[in-house]
N, C-alpha and C. Protein backbone atom coordinates (compact mmCIF):
# COMPACT_ATOMS: atom_id res chain seq x y z
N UNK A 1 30.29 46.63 19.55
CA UNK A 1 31.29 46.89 18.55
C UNK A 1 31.10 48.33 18.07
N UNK A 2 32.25 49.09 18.53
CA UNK A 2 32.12 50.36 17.78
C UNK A 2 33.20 50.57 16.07
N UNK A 3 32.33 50.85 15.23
CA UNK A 3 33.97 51.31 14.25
C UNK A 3 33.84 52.42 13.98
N UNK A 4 35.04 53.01 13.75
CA UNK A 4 35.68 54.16 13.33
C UNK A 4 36.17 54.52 11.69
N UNK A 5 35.34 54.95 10.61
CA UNK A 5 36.05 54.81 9.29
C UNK A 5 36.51 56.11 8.76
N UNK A 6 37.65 56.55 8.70
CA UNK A 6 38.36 57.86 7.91
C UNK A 6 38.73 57.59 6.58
N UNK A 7 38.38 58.87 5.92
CA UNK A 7 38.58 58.67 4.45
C UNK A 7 39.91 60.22 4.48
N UNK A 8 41.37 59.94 4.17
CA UNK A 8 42.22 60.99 3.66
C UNK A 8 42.99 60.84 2.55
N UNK A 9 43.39 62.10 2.58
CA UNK A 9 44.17 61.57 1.09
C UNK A 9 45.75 61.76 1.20
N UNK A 10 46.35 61.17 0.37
CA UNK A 10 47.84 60.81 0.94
C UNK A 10 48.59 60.71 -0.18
N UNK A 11 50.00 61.67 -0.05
CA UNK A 11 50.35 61.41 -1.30
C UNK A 11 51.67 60.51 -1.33
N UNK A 12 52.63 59.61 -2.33
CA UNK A 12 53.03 58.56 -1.97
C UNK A 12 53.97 58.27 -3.19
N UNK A 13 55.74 58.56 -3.19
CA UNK A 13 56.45 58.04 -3.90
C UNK A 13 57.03 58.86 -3.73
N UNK A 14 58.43 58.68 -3.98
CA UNK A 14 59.65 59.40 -3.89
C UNK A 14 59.82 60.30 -4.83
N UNK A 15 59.80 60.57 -6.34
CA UNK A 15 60.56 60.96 -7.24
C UNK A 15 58.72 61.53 -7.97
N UNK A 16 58.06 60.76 -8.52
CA UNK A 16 56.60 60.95 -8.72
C UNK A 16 55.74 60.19 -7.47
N UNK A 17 55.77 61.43 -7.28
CA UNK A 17 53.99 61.32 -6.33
C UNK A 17 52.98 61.25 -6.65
N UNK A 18 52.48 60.03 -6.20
CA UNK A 18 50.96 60.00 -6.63
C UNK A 18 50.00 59.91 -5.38
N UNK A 19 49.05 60.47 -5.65
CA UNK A 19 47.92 60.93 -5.18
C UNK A 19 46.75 59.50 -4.68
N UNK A 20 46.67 58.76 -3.60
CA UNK A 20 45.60 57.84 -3.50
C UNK A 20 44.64 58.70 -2.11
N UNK A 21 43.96 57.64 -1.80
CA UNK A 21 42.45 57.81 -0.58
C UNK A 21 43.41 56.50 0.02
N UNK A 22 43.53 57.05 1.71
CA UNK A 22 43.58 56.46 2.66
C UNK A 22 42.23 56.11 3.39
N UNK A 23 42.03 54.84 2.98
CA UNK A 23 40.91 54.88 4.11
C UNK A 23 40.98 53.89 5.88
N UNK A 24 40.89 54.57 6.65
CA UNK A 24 41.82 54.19 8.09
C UNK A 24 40.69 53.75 8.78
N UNK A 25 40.36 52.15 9.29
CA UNK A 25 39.56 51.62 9.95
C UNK A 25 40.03 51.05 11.40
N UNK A 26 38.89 51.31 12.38
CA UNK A 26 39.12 51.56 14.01
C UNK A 26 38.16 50.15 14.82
N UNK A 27 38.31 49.45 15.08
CA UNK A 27 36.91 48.64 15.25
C UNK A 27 37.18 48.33 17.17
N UNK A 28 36.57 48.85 17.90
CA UNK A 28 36.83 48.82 19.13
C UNK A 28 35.55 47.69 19.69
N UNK A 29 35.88 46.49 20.47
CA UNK A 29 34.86 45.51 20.59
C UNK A 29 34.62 45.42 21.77
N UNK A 30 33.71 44.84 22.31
CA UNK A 30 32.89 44.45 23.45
C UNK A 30 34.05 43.52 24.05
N UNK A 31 33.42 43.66 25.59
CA UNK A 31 34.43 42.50 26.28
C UNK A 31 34.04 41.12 25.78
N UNK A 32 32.65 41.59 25.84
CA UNK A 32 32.16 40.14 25.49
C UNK A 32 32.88 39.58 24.34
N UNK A 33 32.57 40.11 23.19
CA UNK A 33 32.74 39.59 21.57
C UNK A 33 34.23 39.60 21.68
N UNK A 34 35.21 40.47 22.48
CA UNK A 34 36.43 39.60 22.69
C UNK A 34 36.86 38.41 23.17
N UNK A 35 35.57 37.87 24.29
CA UNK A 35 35.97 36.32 24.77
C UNK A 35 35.54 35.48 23.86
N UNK A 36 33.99 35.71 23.17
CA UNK A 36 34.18 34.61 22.39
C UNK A 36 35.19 34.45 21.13
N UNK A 37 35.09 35.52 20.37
CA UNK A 37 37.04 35.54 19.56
C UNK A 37 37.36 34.53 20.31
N UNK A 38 38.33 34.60 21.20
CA UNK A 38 39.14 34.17 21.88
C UNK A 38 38.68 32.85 22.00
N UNK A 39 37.28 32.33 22.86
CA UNK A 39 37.29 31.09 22.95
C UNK A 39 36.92 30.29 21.56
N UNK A 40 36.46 31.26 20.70
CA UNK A 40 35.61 30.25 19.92
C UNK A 40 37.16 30.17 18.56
N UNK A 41 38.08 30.76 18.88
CA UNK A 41 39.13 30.99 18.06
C UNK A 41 39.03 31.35 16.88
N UNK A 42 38.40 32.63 16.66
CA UNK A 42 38.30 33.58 15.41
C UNK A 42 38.80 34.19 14.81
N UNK A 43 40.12 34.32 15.47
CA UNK A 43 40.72 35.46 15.46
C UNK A 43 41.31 35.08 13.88
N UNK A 44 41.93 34.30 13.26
CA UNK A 44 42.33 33.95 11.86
C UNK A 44 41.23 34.05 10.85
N UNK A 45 40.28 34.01 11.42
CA UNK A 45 39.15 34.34 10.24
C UNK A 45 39.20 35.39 9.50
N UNK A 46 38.97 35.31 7.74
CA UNK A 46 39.36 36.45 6.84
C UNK A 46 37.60 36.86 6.76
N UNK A 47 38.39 38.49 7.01
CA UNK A 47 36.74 38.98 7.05
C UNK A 47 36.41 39.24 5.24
N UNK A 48 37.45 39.96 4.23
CA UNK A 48 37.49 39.99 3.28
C UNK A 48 38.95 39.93 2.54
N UNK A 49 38.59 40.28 0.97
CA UNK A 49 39.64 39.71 0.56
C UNK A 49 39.47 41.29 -0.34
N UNK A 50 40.67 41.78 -0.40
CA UNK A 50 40.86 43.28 -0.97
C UNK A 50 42.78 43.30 -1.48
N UNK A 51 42.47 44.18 -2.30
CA UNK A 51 43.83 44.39 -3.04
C UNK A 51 43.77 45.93 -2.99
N UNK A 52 45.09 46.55 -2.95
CA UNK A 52 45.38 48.10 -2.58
C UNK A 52 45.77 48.64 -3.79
N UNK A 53 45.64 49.84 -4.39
CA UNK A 53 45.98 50.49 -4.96
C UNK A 53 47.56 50.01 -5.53
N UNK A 54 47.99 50.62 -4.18
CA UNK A 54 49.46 49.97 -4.57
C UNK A 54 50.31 48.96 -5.20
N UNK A 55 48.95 47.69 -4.93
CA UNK A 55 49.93 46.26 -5.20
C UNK A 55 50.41 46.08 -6.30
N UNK A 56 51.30 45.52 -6.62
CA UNK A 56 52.22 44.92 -7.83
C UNK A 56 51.17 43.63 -8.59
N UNK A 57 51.80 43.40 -9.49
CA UNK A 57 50.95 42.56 -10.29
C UNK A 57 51.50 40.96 -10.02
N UNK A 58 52.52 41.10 -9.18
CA UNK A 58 53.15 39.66 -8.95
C UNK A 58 52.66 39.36 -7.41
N UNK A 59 51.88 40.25 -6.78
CA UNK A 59 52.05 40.15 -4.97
C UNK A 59 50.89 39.12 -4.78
N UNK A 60 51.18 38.54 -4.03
CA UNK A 60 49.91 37.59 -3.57
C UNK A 60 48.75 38.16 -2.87
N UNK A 61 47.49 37.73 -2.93
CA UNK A 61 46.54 37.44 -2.54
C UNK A 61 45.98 37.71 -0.99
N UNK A 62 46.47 36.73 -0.91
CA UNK A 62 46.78 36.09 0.96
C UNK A 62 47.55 37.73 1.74
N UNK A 63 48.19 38.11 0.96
CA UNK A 63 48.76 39.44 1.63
C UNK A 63 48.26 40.63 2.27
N UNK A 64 47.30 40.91 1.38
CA UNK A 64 46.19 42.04 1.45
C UNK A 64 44.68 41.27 2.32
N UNK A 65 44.77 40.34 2.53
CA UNK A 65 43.08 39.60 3.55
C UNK A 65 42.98 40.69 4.79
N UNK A 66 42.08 40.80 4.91
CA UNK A 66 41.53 41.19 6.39
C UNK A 66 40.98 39.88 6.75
N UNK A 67 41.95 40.05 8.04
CA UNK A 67 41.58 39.02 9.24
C UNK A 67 40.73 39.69 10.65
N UNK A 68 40.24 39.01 11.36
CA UNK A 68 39.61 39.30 12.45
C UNK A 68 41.23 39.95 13.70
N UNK A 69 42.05 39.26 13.31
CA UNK A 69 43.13 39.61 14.05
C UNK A 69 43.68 40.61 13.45
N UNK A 70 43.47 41.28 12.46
CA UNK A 70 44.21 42.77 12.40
C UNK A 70 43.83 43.46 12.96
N UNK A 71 42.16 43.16 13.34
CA UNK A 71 41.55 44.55 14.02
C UNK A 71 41.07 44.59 14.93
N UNK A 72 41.67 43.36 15.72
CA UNK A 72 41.32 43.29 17.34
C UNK A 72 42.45 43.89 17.69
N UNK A 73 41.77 43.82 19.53
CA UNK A 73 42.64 44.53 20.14
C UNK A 73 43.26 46.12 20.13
N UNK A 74 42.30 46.92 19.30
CA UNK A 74 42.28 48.60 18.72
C UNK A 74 43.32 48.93 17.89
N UNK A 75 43.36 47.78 16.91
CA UNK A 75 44.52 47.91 16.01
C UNK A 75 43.79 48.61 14.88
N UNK A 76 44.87 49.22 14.21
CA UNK A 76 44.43 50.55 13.05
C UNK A 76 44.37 49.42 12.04
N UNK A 77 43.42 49.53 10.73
CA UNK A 77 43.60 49.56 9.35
C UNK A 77 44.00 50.34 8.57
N UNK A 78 44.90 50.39 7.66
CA UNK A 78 45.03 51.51 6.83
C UNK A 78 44.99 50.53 5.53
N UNK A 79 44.02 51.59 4.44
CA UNK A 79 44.30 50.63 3.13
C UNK A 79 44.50 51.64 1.54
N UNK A 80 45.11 51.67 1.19
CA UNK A 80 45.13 52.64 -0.36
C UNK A 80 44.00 52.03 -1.06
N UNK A 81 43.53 53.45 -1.50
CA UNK A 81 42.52 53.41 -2.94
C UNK A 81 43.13 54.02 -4.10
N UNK A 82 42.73 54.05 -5.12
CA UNK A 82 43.16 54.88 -6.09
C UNK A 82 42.38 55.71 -6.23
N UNK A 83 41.00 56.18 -6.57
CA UNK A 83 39.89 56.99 -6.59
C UNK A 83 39.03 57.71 -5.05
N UNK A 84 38.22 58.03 -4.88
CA UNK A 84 37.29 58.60 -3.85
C UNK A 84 36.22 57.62 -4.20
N UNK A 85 35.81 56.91 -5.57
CA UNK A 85 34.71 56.38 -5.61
C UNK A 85 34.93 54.83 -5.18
N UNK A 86 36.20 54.09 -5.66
CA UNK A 86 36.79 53.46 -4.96
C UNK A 86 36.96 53.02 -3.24
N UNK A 87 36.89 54.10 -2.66
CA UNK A 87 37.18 54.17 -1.28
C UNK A 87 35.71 54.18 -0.81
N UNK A 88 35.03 54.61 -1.00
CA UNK A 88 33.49 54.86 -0.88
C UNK A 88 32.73 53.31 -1.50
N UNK A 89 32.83 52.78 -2.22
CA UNK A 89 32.88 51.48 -2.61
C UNK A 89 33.35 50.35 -1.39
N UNK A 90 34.65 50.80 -1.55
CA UNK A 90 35.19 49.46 -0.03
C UNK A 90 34.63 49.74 1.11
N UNK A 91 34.66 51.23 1.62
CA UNK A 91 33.61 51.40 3.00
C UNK A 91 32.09 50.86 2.72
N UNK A 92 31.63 50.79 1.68
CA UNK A 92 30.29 50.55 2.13
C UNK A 92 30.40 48.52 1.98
N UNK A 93 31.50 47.85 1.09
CA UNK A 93 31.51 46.80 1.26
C UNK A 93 32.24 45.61 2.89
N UNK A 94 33.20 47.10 3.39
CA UNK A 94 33.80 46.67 4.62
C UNK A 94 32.42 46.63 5.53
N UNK A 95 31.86 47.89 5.69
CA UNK A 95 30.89 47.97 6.82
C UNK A 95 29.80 46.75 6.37
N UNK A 96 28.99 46.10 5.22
CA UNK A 96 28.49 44.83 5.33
C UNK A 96 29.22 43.80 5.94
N UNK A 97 31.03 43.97 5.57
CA UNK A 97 31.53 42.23 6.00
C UNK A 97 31.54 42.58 7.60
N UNK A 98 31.44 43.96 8.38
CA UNK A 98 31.92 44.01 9.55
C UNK A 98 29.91 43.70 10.49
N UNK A 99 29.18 44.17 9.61
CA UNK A 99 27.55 43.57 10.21
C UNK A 99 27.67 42.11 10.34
N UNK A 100 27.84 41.65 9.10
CA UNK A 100 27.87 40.14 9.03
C UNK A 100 28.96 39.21 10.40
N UNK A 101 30.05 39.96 10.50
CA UNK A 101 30.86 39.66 11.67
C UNK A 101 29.94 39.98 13.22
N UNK A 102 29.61 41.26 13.60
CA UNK A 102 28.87 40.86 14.31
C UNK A 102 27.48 40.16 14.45
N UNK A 103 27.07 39.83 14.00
CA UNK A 103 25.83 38.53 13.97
C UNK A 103 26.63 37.40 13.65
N UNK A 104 27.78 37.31 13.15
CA UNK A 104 28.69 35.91 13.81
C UNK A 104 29.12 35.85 15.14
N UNK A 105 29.56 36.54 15.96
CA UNK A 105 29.78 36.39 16.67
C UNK A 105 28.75 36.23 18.03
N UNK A 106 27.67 37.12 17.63
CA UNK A 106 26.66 36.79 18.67
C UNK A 106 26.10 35.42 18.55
N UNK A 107 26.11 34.93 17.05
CA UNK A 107 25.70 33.18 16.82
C UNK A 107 26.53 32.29 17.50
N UNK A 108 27.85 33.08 17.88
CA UNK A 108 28.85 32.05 18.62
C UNK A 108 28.50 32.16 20.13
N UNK A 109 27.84 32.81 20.48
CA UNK A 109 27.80 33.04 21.81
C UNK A 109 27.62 31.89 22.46
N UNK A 110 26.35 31.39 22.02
CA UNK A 110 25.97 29.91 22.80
C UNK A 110 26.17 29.04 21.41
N UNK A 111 25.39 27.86 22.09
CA UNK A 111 24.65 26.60 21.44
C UNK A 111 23.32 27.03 20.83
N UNK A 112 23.07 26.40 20.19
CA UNK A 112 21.88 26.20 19.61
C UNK A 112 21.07 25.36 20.66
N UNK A 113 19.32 25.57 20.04
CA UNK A 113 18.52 25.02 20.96
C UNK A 113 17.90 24.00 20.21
N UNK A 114 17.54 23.17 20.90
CA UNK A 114 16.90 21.42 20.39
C UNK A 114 15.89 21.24 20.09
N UNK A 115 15.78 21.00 18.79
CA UNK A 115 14.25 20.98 18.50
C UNK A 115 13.90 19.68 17.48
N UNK A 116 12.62 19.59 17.19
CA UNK A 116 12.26 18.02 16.43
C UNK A 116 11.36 18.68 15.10
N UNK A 117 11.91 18.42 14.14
CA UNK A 117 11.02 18.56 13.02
C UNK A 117 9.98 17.16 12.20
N UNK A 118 8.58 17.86 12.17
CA UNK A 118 8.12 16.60 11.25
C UNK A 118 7.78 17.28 10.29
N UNK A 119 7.73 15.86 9.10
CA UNK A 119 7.43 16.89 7.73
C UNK A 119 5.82 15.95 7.61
């Protein structure tokens, strides 16, 4: 698993412009960790749960998830921040949920092995 994380800044509105941090995520995967995705059917799995700069106060939830399927297949992320400290914040909380993803997926690789416990 390789990722790719850019931090730019972008400005955004018609009439008043405002000023956020684009931060643009790349996650390019193994053949492997693409079959098991695939077989072990991961791809719906929410890696996190994040809200954008942008959102409205009425928008749902469910809208803004990162799924395993946004960012397969060398699909871009793009997400608004409002701050630099903000954006620096979500990169260092994305790159834990994206460790934790791979050591899921290598746990999916096989089976587990058989063992007998006595107490």
């Amino acid at each position: 698993m390789r990722i790719s994380l850019k931090h730019s800044t972008v400005r955004r509105g018609i009439i008043l412009k405002k000023t956020y941090i684009e931060v643009v995520l790349s996650v390019l995967f193994s053949h492997e960790e693409i079959q098991i995705i695939r077989q072990r059917n991961l791809a719906k799995t929410k890696l996190m749960d994040r809200r954008p700069a942008t959102a409205k106060v009425d928008d749902r939830d469910t809208k803004f998830e990162l799924l395993i399927s946004d960012i397969l297949n060398g699909k871009t992320d793009r997400f608004l921040l409002a701050d630099p400290a903000a954006a620096k914040f979500y990169s260092d909380t994305l790159l834990g949920a994206l460790q934790n993803l791979k050591i899921w997926i290598s746990d999916n690789a096989e089976l587990g092995d058989d063992f007998v416990v006595e107490f």
